[in-house]
PDB file of N, CA and C in Angstrom:
ATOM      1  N   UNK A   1      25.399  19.728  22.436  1.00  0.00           N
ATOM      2  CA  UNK A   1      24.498  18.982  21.563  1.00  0.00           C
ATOM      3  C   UNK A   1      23.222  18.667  22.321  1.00  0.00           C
ATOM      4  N   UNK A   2      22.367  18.900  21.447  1.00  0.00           N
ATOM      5  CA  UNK A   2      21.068  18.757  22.356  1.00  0.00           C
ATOM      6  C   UNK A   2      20.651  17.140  22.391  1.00  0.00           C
ATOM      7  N   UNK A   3      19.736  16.570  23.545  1.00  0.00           N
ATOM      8  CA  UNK A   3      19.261  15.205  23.402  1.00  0.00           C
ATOM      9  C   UNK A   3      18.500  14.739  22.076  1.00  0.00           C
ATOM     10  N   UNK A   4      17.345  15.558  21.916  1.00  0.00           N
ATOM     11  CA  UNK A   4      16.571  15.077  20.749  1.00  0.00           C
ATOM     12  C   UNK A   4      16.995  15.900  19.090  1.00  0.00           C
ATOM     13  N   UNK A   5      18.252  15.608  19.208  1.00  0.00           N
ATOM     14  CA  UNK A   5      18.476  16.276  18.091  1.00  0.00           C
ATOM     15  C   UNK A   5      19.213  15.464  16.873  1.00  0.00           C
ATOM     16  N   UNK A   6      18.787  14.261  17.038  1.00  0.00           N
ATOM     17  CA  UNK A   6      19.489  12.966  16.225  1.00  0.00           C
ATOM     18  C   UNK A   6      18.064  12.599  15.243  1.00  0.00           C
ATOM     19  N   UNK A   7      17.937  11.911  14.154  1.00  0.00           N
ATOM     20  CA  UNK A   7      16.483  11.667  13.054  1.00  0.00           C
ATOM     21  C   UNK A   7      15.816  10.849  13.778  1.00  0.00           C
ATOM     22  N   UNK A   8      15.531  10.635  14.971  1.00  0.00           N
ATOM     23  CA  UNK A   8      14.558   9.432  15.552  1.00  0.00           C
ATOM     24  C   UNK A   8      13.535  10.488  16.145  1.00  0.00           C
ATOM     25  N   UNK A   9      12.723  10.419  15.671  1.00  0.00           N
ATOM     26  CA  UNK A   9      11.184  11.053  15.946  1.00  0.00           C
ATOM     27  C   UNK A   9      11.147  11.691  17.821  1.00  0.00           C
ATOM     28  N   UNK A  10      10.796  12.944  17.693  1.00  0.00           N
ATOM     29  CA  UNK A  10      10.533  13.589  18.922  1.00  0.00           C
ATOM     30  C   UNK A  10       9.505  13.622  19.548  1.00  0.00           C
ATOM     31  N   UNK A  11       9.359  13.307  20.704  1.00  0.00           N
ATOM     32  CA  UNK A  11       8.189  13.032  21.659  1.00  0.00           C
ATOM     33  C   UNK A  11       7.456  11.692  21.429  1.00  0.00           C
ATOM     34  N   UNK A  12       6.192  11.800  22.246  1.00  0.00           N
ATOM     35  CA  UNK A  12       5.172  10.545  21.846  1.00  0.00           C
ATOM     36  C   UNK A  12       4.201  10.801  20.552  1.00  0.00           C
ATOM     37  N   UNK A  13       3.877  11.993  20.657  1.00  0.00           N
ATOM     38  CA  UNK A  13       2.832  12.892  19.087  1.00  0.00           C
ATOM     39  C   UNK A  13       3.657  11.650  18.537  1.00  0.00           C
ATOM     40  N   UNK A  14       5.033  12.494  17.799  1.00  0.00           N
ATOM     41  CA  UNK A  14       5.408  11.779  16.549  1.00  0.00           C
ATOM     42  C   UNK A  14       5.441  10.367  16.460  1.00  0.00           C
ATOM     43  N   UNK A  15       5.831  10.011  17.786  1.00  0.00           N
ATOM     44  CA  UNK A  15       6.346   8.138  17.491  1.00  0.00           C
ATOM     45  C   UNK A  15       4.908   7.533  17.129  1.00  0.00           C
ATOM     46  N   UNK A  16       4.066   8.362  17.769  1.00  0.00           N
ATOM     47  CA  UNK A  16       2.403   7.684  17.783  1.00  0.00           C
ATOM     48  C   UNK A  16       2.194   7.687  16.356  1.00  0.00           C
ATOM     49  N   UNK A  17       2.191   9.083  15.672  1.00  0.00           N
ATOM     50  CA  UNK A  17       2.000   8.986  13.907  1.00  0.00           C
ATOM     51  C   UNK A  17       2.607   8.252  13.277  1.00  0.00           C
ATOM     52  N   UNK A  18       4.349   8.145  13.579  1.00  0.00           N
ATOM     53  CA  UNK A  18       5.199   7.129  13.033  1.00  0.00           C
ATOM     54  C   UNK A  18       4.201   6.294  12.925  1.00  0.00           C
ATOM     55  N   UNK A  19       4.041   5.193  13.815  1.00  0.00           N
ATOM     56  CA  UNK A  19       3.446   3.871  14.444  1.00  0.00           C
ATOM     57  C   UNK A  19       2.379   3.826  13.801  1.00  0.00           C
ATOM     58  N   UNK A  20       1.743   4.789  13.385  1.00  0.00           N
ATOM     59  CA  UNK A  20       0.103   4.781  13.055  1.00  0.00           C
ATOM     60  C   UNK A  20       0.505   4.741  11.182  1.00  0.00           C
ATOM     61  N   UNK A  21       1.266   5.879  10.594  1.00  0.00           N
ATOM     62  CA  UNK A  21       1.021   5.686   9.240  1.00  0.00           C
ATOM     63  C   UNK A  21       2.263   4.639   8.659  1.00  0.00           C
ATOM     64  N   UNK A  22       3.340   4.544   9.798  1.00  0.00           N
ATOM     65  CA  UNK A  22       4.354   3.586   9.068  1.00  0.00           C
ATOM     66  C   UNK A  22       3.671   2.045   8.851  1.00  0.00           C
ATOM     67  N   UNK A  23       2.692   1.787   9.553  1.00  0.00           N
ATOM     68  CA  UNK A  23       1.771   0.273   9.497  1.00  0.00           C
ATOM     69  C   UNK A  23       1.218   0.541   8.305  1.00  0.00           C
ATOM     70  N   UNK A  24       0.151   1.571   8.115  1.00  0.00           N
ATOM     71  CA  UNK A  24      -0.298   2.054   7.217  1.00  0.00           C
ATOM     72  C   UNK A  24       0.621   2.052   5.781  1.00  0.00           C
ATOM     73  N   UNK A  25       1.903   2.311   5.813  1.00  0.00           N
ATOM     74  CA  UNK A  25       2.405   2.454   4.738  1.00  0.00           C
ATOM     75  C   UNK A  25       2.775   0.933   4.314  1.00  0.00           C
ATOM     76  N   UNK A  26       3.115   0.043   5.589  1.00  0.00           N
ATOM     77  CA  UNK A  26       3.911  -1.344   4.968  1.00  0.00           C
ATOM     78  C   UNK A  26       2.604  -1.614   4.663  1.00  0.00           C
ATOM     79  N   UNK A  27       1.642  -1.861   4.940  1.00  0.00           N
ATOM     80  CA  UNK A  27       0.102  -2.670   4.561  1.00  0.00           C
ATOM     81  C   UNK A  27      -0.097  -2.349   2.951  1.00  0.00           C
ATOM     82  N   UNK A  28       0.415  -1.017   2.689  1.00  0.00           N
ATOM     83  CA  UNK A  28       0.128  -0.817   1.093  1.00  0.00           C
ATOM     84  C   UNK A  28       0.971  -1.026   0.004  1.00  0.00           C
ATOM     85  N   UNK A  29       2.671  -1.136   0.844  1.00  0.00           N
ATOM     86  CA  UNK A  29       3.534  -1.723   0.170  1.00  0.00           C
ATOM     87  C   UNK A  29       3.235  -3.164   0.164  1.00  0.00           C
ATOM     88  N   UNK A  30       3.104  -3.941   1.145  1.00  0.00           N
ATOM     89  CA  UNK A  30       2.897  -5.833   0.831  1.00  0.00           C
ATOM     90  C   UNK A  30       1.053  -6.232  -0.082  1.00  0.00           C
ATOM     91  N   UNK A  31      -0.051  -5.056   0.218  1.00  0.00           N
ATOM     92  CA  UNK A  31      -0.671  -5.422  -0.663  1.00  0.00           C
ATOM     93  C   UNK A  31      -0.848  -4.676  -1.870  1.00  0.00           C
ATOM     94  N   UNK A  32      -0.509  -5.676  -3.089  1.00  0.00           N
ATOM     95  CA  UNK A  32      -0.573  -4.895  -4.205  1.00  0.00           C
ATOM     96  C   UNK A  32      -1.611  -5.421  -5.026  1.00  0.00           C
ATOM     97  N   UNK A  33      -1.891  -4.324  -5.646  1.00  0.00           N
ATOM     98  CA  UNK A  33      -2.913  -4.100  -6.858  1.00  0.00           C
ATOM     99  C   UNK A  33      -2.727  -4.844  -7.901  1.00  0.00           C
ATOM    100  N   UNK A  34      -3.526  -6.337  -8.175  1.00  0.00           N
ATOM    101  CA  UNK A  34      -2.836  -7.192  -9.533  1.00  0.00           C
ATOM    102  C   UNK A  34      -4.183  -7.268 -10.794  1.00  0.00           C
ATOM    103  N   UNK A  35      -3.464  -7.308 -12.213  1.00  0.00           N
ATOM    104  CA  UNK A  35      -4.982  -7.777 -12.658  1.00  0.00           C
ATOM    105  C   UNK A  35      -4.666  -9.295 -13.319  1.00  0.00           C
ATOM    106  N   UNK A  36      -5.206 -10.134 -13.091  1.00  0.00           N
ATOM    107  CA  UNK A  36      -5.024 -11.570 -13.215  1.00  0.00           C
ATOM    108  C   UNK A  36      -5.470 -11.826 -14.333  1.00  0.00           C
ATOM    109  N   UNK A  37      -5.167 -12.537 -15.182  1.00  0.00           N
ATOM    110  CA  UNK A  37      -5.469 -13.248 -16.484  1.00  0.00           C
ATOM    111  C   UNK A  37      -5.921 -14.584 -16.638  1.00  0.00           C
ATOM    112  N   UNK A  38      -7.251 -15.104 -16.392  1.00  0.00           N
ATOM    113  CA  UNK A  38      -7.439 -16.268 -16.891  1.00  0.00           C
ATOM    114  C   UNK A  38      -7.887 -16.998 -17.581  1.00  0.00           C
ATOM    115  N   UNK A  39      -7.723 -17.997 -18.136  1.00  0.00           N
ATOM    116  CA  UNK A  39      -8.474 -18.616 -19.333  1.00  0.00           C
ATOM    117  C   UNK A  39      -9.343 -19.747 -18.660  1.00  0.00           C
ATOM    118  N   UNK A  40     -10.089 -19.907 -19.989  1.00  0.00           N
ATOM    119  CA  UNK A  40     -10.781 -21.089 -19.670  1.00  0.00           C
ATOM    120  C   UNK A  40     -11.228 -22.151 -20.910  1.00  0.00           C
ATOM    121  N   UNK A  41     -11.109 -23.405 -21.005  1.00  0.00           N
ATOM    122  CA  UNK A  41     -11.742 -23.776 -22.425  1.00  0.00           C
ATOM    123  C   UNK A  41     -12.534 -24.427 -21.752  1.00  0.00           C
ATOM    124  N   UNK A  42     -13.663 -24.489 -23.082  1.00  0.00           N
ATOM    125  CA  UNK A  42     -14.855 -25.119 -22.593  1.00  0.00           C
ATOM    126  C   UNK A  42     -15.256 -25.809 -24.945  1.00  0.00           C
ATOM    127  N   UNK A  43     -16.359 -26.753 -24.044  1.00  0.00           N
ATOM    128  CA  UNK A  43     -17.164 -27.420 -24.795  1.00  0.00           C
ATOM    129  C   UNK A  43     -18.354 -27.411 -25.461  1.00  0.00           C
ATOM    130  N   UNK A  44     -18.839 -27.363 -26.366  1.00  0.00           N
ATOM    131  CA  UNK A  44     -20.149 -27.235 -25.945  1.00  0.00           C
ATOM    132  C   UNK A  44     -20.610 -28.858 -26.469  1.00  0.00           C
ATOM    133  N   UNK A  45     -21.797 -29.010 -25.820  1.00  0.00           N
ATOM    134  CA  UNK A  45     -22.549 -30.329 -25.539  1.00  0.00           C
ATOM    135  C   UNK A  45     -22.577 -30.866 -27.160  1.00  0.00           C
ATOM    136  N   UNK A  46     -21.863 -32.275 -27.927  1.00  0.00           N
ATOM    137  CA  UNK A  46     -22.297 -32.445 -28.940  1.00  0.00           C
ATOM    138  C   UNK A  46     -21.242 -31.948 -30.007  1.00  0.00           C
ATOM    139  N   UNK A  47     -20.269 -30.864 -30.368  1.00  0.00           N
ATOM    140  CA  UNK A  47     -19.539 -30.010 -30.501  1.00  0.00           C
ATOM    141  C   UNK A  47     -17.820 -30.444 -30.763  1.00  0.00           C
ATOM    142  N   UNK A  48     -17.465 -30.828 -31.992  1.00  0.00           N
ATOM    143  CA  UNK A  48     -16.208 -31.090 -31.791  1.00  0.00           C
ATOM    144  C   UNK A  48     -15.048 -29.276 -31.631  1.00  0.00           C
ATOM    145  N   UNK A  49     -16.073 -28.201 -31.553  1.00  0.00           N
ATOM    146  CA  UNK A  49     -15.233 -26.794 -31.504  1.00  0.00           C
ATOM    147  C   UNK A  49     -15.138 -26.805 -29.629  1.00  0.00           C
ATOM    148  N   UNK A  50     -13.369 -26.373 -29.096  1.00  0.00           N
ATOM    149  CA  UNK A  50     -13.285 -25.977 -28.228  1.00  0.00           C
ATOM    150  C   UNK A  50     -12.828 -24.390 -28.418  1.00  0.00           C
ATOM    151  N   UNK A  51     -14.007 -23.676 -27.313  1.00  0.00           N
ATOM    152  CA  UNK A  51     -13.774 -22.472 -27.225  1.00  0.00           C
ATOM    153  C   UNK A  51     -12.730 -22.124 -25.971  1.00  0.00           C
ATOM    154  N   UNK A  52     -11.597 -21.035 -25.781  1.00  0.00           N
ATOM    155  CA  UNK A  52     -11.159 -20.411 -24.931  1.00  0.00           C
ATOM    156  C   UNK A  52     -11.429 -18.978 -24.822  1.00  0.00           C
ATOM    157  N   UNK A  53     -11.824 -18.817 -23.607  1.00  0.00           N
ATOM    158  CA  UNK A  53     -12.031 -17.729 -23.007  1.00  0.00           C
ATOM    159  C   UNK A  53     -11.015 -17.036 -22.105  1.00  0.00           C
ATOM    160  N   UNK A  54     -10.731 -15.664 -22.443  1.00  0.00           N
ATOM    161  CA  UNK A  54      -9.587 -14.994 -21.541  1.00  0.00           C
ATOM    162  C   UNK A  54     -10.400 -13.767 -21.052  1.00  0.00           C
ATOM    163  N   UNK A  55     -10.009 -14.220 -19.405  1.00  0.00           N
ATOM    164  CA  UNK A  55     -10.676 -12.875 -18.675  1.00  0.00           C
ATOM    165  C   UNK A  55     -10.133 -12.374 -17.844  1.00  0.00           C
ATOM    166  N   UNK A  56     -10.097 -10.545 -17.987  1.00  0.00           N
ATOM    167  CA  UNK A  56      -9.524 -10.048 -16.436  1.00  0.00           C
ATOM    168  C   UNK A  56      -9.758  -9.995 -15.631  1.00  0.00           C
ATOM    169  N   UNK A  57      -9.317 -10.141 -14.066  1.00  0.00           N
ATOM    170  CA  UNK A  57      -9.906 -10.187 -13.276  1.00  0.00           C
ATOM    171  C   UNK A  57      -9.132  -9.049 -12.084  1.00  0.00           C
ATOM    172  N   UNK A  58      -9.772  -7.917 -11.683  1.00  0.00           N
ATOM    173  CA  UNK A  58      -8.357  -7.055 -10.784  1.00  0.00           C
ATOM    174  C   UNK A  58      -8.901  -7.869  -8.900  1.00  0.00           C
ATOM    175  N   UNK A  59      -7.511  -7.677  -8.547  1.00  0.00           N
ATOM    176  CA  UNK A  59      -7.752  -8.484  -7.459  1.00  0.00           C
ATOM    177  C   UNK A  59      -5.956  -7.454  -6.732  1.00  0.00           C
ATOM    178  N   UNK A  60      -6.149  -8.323  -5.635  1.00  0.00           N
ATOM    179  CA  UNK A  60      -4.885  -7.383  -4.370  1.00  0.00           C
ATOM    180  C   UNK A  60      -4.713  -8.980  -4.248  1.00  0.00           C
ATOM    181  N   UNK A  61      -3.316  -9.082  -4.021  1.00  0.00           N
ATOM    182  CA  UNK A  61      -2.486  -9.657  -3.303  1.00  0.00           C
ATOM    183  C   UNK A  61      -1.669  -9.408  -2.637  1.00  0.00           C
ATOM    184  N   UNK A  62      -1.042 -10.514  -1.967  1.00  0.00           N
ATOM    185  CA  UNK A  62       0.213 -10.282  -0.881  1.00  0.00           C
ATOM    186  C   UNK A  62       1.540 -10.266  -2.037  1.00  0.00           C
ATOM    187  N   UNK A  63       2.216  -9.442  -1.755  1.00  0.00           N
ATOM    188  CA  UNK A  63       4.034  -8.957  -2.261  1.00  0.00           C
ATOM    189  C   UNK A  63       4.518 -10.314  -2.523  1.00  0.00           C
ATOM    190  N   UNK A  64       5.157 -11.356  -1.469  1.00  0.00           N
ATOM    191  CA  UNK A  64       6.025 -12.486  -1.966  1.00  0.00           C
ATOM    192  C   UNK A  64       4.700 -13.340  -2.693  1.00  0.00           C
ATOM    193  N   UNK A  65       3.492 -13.754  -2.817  1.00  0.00           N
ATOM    194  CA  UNK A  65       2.623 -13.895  -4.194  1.00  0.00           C
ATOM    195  C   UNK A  65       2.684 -13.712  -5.145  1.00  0.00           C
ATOM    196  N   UNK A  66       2.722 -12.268  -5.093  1.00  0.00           N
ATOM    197  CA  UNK A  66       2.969 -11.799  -6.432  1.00  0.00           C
ATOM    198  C   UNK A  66       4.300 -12.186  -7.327  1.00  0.00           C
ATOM    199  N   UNK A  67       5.026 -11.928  -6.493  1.00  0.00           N
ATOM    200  CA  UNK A  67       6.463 -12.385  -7.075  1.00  0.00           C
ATOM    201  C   UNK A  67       6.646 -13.760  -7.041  1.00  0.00           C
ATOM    202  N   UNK A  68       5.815 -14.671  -6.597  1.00  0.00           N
ATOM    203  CA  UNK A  68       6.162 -15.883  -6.867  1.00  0.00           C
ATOM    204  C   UNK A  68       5.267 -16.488  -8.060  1.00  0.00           C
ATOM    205  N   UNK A  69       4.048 -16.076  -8.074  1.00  0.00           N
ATOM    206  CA  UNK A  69       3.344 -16.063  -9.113  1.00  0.00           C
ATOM    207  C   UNK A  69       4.145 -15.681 -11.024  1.00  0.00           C
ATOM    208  N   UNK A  70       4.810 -14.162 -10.694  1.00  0.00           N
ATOM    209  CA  UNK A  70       5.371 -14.177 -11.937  1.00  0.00           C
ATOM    210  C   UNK A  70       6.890 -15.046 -12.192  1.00  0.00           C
ATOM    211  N   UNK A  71       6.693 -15.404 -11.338  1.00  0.00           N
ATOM    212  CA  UNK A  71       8.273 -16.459 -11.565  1.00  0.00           C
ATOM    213  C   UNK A  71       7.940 -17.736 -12.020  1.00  0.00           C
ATOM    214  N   UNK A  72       6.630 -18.036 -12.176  1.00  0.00           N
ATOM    215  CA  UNK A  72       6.469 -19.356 -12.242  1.00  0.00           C
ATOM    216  C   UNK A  72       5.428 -19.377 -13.662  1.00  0.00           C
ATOM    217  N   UNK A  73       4.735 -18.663 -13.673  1.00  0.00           N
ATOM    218  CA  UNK A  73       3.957 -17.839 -14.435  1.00  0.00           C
ATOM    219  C   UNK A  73       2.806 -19.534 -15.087  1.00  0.00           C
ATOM    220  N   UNK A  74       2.208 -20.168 -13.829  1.00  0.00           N
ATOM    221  CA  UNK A  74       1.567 -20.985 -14.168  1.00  0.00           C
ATOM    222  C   UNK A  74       0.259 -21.287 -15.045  1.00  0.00           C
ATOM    223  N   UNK A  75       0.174 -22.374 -15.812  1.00  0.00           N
ATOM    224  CA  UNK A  75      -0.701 -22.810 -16.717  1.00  0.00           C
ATOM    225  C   UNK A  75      -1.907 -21.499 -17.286  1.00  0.00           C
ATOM    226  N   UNK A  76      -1.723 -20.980 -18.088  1.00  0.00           N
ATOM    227  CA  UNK A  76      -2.648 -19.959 -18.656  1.00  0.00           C
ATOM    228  C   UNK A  76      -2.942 -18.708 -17.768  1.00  0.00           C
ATOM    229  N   UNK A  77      -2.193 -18.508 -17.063  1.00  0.00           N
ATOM    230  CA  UNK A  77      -2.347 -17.597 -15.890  1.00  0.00           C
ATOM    231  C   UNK A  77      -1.523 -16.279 -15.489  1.00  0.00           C
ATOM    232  N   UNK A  78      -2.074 -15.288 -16.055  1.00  0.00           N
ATOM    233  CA  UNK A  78      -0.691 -14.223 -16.027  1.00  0.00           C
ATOM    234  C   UNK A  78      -0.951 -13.208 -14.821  1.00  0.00           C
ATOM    235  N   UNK A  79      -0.261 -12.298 -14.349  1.00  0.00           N
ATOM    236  CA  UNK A  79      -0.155 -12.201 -13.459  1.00  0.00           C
ATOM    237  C   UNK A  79       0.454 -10.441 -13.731  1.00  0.00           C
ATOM    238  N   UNK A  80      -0.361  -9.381 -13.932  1.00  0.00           N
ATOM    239  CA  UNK A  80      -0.075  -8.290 -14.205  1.00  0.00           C
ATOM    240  C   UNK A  80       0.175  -6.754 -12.880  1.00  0.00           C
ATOM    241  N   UNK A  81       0.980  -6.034 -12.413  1.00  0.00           N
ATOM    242  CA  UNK A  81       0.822  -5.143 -11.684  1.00  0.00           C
ATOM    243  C   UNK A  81       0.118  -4.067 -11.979  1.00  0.00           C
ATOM    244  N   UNK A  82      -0.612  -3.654 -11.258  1.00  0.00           N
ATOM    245  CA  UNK A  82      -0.743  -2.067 -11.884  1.00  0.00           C
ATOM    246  C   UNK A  82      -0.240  -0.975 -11.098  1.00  0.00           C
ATOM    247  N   UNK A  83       1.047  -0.872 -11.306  1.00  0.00           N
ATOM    248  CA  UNK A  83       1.900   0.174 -10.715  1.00  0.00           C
ATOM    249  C   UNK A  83       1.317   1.432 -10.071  1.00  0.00           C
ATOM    250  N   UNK A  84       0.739   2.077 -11.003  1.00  0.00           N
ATOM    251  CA  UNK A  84       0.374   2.900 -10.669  1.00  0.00           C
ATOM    252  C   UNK A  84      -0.475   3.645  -9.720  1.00  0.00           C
ATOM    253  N   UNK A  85      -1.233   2.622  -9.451  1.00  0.00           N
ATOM    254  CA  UNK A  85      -2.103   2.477  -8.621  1.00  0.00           C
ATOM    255  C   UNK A  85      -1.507   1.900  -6.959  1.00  0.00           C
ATOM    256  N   UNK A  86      -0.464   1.040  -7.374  1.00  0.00           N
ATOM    257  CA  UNK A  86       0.132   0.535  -6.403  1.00  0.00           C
ATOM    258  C   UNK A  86       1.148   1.891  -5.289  1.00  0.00           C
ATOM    259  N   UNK A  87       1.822   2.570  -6.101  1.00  0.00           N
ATOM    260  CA  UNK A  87       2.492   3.556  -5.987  1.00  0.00           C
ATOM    261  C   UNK A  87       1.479   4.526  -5.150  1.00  0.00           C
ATOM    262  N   UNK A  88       0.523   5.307  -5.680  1.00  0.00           N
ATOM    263  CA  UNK A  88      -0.276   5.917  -5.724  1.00  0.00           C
ATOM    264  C   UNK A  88      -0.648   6.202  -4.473  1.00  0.00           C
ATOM    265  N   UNK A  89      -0.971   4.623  -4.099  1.00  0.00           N
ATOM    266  CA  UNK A  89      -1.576   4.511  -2.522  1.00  0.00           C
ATOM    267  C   UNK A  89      -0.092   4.513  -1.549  1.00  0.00           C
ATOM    268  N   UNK A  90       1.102   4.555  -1.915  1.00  0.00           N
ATOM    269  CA  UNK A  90       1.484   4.592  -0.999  1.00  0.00           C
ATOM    270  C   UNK A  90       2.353   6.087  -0.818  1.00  0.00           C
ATOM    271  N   UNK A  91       2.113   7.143  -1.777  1.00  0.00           N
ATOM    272  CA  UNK A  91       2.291   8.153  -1.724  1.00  0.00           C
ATOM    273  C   UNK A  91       1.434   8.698  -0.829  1.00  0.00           C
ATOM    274  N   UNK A  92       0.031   8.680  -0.897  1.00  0.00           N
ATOM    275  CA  UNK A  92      -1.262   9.215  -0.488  1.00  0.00           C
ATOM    276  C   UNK A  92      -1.071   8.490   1.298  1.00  0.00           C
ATOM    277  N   UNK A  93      -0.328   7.454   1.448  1.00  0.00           N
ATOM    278  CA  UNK A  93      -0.367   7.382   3.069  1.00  0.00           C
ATOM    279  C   UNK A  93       1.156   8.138   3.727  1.00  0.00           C
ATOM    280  N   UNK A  94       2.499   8.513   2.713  1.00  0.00           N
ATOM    281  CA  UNK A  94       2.969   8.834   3.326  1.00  0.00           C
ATOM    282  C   UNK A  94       2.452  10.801   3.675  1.00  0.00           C
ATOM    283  N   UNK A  95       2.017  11.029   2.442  1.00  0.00           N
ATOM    284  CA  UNK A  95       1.562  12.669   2.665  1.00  0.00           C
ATOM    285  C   UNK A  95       0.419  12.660   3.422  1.00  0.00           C
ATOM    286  N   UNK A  96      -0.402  11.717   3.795  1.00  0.00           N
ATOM    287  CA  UNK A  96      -1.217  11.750   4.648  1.00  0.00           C
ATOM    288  C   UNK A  96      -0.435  12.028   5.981  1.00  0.00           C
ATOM    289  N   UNK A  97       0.130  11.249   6.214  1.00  0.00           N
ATOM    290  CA  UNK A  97       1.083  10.971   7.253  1.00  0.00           C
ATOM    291  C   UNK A  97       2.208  12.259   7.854  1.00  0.00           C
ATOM    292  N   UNK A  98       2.630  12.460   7.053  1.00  0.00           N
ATOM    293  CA  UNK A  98       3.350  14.235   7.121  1.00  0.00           C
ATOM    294  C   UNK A  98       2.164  14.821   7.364  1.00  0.00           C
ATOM    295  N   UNK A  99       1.558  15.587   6.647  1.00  0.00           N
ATOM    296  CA  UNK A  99       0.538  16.399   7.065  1.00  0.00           C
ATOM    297  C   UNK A  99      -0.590  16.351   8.479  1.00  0.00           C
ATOM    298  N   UNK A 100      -0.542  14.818   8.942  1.00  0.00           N
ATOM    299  CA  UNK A 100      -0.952  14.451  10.292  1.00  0.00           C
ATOM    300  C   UNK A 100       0.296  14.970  11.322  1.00  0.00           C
ATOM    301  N   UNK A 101       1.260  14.544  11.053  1.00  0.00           N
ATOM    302  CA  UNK A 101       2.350  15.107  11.711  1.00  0.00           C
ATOM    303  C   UNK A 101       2.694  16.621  11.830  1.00  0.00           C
ATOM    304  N   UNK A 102       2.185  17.529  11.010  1.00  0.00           N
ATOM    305  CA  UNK A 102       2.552  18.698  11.166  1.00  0.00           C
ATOM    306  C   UNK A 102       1.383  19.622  11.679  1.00  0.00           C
ATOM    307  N   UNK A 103       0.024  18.588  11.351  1.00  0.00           N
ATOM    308  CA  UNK A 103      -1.340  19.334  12.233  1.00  0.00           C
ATOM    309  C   UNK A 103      -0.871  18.940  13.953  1.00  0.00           C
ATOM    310  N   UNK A 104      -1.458  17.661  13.435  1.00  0.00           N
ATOM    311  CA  UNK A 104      -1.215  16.887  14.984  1.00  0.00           C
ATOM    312  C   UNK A 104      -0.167  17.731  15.971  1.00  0.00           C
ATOM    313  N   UNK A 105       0.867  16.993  15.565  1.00  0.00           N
ATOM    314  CA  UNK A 105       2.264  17.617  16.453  1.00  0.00           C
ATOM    315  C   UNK A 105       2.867  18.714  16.729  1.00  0.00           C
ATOM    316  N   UNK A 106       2.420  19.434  15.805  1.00  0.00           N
ATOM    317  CA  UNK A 106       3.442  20.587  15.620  1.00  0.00           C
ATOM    318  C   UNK A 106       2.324  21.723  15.447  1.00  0.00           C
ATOM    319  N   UNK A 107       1.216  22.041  14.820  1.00  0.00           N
ATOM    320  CA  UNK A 107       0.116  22.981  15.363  1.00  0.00           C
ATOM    321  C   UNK A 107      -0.759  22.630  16.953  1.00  0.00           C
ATOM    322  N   UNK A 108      -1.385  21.807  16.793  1.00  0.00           N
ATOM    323  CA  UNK A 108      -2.277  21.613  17.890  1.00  0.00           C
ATOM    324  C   UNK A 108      -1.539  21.280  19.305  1.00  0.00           C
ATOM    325  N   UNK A 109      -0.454  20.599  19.180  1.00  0.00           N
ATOM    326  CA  UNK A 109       0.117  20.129  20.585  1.00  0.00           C
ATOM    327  C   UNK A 109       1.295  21.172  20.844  1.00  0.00           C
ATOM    328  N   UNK A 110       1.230  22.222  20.241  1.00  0.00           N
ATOM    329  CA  UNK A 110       2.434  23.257  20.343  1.00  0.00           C
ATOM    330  C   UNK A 110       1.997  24.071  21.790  1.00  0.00           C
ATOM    331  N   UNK A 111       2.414  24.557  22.680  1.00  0.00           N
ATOM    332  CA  UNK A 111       2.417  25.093  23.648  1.00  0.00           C
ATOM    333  C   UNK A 111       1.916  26.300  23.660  1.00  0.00           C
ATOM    334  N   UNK A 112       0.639  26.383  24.230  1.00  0.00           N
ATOM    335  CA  UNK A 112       0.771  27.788  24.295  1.00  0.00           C
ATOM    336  C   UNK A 112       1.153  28.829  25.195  1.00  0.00           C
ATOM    337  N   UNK A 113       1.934  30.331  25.194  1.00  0.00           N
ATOM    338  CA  UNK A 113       2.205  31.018  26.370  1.00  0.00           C
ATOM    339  C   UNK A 113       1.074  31.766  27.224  1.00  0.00           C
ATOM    340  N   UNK A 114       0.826  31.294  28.382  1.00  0.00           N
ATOM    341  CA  UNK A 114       0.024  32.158  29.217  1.00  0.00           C
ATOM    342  C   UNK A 114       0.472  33.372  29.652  1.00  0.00           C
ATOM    343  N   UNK A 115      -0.288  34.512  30.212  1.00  0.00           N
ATOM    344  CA  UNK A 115       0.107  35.297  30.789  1.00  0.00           C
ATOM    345  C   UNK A 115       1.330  35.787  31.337  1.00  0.00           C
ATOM    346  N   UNK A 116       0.937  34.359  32.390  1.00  0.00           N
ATOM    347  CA  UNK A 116       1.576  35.014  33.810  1.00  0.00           C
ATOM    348  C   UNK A 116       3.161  34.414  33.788  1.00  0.00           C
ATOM    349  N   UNK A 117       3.423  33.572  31.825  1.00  0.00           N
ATOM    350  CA  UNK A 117       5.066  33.580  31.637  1.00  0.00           C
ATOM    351  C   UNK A 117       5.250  34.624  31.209  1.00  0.00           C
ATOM    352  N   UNK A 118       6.683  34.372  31.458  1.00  0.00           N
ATOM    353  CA  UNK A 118       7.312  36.136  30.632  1.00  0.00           C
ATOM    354  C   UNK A 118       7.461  36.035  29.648  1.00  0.00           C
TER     355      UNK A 118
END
C-alpha cells in the first residue's frame, strides 16, 4: 500500500488550494444572499391617512442571522433567501477550485524528464 494513497490531499500544491478555496468556499456558505422586506408607516403633516410603505432591500448576511431572523420573523420584517444565487456562488468557488487544482498541481508542477534520465 502506498503512503499517499488514502483521500487526504497530496503534497503542499494541493493542501495549499485546499486551504485557499476551502476558506473561499465556507465564506460563501456563512454569507448569504438575503432580500429584506421592510415597511414603514408614515404621516403626513395635518392628515388623519396613515400611509405604509413596503420595500426591498437585497443585502448579505451572516448564516446563524439569517436563521435567526426567520425564526422570529420580527415586527414587519421578512426575511427572504435567494437560493439561487446563494448556491451559485458556491458552485463557481468549488469548480474554480478543481480546475486550480488540476492547472496548478497537476499540469504546471508535474515533473518534467530531462535528458540525461532514462
Amino acid at each position: 500500500m502506498r503512503v499517499g494513497s488514502g483521500r487526504a490531499p497530496k503534497g503542499p500544491c494541493a493542501k495549499a488550494v485546499l486551504a485557499v478555496f476551502g476558506s473561499l468556499f465556507l465564506i460563501a456558505l456563512l454569507s448569504v444572499p438575503v432580500t429584506t422586506r421592510s415597511s414603514e408607516l408614515r404621516q403626513a403633516a395635518g392628515s388623519n391617512i396613515i400611509v405604509r410603505t413596503t420595500y426591498p432591500r437585497k443585502a448579505t448576511m451572516f448564516l446563524p442571522q439569517v436563521l435567526a431572523a426567520k425564526a422570529r420573523r420580527a415586527g414587519g420584517r421578512d426575511v427572504r433567501i435567494r437560493s439561487t444565487q446563494w448556491t451559485g456562488s458556491m458552485v463557481v468557488v468549488a469548480v474554480l477550485g478543481i480546475f486550480d487544482y488540476f492547472v496548478i498541481c497537476r499540469l504546471v508542477g508535474r515533473r518534467r524528464p530531462t535528458a540525461e534520465e532514462p
